[in-house]
PDB file of N, CA and C in Angstrom:
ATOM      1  N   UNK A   1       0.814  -1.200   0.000  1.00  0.00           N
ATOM      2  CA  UNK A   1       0.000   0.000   0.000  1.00  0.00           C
ATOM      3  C   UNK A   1       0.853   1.257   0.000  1.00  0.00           C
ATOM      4  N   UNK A   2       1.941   1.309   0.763  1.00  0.00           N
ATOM      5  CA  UNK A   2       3.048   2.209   0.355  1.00  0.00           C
ATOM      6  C   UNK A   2       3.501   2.992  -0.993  1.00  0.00           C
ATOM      7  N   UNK A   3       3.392   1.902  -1.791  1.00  0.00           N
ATOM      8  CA  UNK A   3       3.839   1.987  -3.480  1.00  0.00           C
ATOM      9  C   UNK A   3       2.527   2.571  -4.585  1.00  0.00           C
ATOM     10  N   UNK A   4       1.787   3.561  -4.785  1.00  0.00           N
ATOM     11  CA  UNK A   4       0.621   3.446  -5.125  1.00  0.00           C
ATOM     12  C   UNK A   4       0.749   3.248  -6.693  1.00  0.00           C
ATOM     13  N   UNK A   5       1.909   2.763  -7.256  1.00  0.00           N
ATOM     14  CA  UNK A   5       2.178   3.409  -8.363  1.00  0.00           C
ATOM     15  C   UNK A   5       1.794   1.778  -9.185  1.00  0.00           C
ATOM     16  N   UNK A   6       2.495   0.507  -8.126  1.00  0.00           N
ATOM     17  CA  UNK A   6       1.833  -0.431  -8.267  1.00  0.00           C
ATOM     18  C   UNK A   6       0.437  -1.287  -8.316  1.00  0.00           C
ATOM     19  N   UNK A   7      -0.817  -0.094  -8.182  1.00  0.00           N
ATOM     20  CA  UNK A   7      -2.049  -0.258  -8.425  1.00  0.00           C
ATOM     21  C   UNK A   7      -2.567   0.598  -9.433  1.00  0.00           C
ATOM     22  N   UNK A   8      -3.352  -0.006 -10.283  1.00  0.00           N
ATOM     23  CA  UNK A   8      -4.116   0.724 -11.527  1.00  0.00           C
ATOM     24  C   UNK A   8      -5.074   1.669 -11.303  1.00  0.00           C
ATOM     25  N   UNK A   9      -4.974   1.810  -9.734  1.00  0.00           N
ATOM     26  CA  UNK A   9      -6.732   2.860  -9.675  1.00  0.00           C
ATOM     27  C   UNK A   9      -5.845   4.210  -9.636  1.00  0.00           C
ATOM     28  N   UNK A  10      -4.481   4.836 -10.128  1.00  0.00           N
ATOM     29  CA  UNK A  10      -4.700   5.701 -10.085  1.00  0.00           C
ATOM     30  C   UNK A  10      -3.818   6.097 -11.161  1.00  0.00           C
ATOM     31  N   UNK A  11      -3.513   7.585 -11.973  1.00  0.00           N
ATOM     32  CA  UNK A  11      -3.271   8.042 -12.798  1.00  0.00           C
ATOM     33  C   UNK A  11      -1.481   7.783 -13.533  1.00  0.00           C
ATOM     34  N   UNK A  12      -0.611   7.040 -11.906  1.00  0.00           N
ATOM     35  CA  UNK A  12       0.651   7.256 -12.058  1.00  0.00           C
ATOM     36  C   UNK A  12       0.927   5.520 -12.068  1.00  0.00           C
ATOM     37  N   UNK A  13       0.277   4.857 -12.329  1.00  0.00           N
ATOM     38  CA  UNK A  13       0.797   3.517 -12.777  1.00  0.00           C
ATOM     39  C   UNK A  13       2.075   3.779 -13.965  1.00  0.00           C
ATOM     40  N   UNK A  14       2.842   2.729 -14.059  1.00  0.00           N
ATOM     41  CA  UNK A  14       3.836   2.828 -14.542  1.00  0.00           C
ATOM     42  C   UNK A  14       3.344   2.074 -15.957  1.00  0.00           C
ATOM     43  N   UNK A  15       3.520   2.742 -17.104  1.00  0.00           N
ATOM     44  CA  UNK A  15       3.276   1.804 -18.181  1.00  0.00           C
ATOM     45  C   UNK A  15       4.371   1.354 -18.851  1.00  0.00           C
ATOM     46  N   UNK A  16       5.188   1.725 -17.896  1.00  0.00           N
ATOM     47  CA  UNK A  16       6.959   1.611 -18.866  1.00  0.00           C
ATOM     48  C   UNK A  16       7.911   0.350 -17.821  1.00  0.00           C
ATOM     49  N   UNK A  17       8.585  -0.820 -18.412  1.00  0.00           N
ATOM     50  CA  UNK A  17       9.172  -1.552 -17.274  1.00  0.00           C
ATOM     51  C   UNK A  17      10.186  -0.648 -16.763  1.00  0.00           C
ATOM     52  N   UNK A  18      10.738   0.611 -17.564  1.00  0.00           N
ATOM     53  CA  UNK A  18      11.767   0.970 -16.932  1.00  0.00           C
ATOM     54  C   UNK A  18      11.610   1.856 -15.912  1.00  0.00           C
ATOM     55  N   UNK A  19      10.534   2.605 -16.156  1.00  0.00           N
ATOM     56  CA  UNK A  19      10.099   3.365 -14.993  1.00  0.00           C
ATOM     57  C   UNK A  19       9.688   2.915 -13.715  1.00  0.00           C
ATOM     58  N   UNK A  20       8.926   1.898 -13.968  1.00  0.00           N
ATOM     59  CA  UNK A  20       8.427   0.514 -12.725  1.00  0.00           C
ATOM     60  C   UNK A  20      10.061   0.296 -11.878  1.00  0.00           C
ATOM     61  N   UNK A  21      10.586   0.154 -12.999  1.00  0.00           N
ATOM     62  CA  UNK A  21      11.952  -0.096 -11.866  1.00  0.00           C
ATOM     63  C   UNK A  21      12.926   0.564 -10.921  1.00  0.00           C
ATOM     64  N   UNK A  22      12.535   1.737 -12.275  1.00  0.00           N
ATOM     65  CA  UNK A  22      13.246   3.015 -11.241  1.00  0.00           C
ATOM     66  C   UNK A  22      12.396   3.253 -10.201  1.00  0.00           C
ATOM     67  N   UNK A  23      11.158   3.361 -10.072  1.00  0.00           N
ATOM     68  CA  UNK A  23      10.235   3.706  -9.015  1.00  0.00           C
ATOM     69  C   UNK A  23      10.406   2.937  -7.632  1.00  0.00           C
ATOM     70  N   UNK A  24      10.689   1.333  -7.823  1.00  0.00           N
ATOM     71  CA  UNK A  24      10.865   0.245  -7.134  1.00  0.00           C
ATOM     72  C   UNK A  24      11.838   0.651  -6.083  1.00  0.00           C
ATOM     73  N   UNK A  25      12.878   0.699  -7.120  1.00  0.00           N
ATOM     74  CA  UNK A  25      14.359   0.875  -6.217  1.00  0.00           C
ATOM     75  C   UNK A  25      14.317   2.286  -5.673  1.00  0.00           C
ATOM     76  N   UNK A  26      13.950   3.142  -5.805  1.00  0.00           N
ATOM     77  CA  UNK A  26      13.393   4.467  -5.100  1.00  0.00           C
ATOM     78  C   UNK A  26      12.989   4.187  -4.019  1.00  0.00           C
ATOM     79  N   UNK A  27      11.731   3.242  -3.995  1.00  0.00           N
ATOM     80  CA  UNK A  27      10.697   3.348  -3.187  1.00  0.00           C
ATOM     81  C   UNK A  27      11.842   2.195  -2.125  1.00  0.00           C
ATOM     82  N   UNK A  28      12.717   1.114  -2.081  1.00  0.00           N
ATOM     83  CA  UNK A  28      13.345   0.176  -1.259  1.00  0.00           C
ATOM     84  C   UNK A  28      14.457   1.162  -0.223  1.00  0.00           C
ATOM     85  N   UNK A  29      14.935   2.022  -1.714  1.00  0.00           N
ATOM     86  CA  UNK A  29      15.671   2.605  -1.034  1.00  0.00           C
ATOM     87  C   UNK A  29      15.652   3.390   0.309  1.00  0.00           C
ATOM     88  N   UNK A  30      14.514   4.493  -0.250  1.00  0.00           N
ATOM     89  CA  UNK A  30      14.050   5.261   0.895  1.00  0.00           C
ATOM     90  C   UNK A  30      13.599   4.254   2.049  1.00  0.00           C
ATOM     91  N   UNK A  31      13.004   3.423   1.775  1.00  0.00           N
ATOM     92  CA  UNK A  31      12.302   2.311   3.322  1.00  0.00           C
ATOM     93  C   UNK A  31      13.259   1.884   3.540  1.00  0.00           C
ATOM     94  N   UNK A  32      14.721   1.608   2.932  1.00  0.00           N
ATOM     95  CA  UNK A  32      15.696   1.058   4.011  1.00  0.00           C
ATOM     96  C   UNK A  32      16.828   1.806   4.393  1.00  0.00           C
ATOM     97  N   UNK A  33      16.970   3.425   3.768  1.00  0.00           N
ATOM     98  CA  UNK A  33      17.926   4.170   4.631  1.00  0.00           C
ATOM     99  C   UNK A  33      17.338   5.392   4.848  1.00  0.00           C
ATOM    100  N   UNK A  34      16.169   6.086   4.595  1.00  0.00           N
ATOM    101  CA  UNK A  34      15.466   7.081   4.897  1.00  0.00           C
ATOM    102  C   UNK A  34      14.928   7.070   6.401  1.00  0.00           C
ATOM    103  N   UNK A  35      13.558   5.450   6.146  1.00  0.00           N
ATOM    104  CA  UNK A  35      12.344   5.612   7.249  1.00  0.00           C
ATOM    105  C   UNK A  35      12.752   5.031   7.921  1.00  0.00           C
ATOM    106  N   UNK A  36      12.731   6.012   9.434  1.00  0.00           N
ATOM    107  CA  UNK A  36      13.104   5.084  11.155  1.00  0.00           C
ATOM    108  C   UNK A  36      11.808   4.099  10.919  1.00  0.00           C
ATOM    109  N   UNK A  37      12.029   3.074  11.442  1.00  0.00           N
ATOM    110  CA  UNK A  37      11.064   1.678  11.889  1.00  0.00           C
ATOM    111  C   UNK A  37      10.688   2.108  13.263  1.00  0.00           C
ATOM    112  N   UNK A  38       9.488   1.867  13.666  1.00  0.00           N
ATOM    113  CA  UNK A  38       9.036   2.064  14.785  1.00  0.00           C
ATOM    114  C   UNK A  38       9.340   0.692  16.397  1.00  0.00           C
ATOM    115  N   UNK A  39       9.650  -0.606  15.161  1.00  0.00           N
ATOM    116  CA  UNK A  39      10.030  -1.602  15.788  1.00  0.00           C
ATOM    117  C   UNK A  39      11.423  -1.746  15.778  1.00  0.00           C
ATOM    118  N   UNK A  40      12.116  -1.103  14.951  1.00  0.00           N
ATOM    119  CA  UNK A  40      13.822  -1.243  15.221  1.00  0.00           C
ATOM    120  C   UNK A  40      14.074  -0.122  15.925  1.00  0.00           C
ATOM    121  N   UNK A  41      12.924   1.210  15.832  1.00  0.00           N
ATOM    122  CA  UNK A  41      13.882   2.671  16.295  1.00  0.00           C
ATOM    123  C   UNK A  41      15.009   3.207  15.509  1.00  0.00           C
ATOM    124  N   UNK A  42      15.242   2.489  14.039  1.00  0.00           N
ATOM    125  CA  UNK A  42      15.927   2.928  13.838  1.00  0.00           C
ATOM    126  C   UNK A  42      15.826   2.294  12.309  1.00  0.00           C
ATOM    127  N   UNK A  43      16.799   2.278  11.049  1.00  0.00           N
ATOM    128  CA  UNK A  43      16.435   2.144   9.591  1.00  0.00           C
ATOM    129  C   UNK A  43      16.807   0.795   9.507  1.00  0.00           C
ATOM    130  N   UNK A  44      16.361  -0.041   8.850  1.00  0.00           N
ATOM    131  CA  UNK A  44      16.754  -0.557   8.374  1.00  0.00           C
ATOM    132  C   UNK A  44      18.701  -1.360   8.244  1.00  0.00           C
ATOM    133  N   UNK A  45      19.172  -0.660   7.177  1.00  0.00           N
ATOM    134  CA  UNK A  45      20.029  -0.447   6.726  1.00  0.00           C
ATOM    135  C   UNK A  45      20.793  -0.101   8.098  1.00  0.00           C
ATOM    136  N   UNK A  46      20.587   0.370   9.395  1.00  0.00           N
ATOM    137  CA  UNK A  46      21.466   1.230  10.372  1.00  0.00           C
ATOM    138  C   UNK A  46      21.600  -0.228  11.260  1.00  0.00           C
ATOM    139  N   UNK A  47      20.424  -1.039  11.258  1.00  0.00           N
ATOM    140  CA  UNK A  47      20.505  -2.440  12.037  1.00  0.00           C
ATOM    141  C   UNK A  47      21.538  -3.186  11.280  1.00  0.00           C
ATOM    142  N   UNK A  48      21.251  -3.219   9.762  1.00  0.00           N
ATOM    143  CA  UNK A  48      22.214  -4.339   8.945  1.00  0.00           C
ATOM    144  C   UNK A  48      23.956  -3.817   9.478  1.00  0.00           C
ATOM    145  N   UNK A  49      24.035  -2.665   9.698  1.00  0.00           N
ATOM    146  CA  UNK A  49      25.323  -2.205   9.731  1.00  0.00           C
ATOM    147  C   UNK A  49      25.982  -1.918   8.667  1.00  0.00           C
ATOM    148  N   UNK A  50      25.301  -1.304   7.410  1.00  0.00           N
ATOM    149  CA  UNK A  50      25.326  -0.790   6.308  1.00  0.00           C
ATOM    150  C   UNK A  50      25.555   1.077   6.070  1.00  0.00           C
ATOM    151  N   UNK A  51      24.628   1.111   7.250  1.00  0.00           N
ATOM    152  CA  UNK A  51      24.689   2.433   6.953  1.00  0.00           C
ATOM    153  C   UNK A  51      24.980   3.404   9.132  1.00  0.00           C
ATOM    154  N   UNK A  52      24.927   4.332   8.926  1.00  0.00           N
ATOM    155  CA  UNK A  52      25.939   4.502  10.534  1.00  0.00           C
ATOM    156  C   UNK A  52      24.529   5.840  10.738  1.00  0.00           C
ATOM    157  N   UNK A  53      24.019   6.474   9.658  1.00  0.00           N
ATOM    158  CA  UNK A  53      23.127   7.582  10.314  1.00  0.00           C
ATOM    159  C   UNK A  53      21.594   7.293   9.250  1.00  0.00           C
ATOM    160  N   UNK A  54      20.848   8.126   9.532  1.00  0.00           N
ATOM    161  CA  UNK A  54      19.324   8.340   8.937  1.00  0.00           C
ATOM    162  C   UNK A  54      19.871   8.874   7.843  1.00  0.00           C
ATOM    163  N   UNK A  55      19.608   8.492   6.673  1.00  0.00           N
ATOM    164  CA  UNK A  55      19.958   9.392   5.289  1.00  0.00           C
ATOM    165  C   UNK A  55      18.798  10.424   4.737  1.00  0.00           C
ATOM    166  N   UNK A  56      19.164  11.859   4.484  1.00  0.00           N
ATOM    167  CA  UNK A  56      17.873  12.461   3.653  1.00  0.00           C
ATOM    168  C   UNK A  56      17.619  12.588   2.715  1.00  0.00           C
ATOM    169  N   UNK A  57      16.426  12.719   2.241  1.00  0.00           N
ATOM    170  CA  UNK A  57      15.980  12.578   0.681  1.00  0.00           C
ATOM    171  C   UNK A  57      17.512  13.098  -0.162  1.00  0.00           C
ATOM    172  N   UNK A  58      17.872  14.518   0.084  1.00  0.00           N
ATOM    173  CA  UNK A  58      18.666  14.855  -0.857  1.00  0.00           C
ATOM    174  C   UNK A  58      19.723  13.844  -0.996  1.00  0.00           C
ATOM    175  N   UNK A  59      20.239  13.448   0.306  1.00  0.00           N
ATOM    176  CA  UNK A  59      21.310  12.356   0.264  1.00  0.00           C
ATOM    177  C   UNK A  59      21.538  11.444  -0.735  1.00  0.00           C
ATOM    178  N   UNK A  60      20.095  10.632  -0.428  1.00  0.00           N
ATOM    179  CA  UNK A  60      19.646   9.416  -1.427  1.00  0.00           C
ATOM    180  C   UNK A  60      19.664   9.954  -2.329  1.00  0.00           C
ATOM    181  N   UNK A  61      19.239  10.874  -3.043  1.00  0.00           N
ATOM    182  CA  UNK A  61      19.012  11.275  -4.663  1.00  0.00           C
ATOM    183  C   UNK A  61      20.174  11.599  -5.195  1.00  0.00           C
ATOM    184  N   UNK A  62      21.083  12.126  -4.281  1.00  0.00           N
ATOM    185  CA  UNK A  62      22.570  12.541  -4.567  1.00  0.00           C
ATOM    186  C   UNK A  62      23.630  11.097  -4.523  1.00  0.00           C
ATOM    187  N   UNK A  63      23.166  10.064  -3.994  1.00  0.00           N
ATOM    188  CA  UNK A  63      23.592   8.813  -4.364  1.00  0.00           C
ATOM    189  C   UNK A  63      23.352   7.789  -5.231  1.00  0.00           C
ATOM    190  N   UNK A  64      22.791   8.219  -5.473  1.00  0.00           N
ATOM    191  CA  UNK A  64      21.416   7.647  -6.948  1.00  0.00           C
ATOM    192  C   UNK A  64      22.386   8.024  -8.462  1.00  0.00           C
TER     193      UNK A  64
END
């Protein structure tokens, strides 16, 4: 439900595989070094020991 782009009821479905993909890995990305988890307290990525702080949008897009 996160992803709305993966349901047809609305205007921004992806009709392109390449866009679907870019959207995908967007959307993983941000949920695993952007959003604190309410059950870890913390990202994702910061539990794996991947990453050491919360990353921000600009970050991610600037790593992209």
């Amino acid at each position: 439900m996160q992803l709305r782009r993966l349901t047809r009821l609305t205007n921004a479905y992806s009709k392109k595989l390449a866009n679907l993909k870019a959207a995908v890995a967007l959307h993983f990305a941000f949920y695993n070094f952007c959003r604190v988890h309410t059950s870890l307290r913390v990202t994702p990525a910061m539990e794996a020991g991947l990453s050491d702080h919360v990353w921000s949008i600009a970050e991610l897009l600037a790593a992209a």
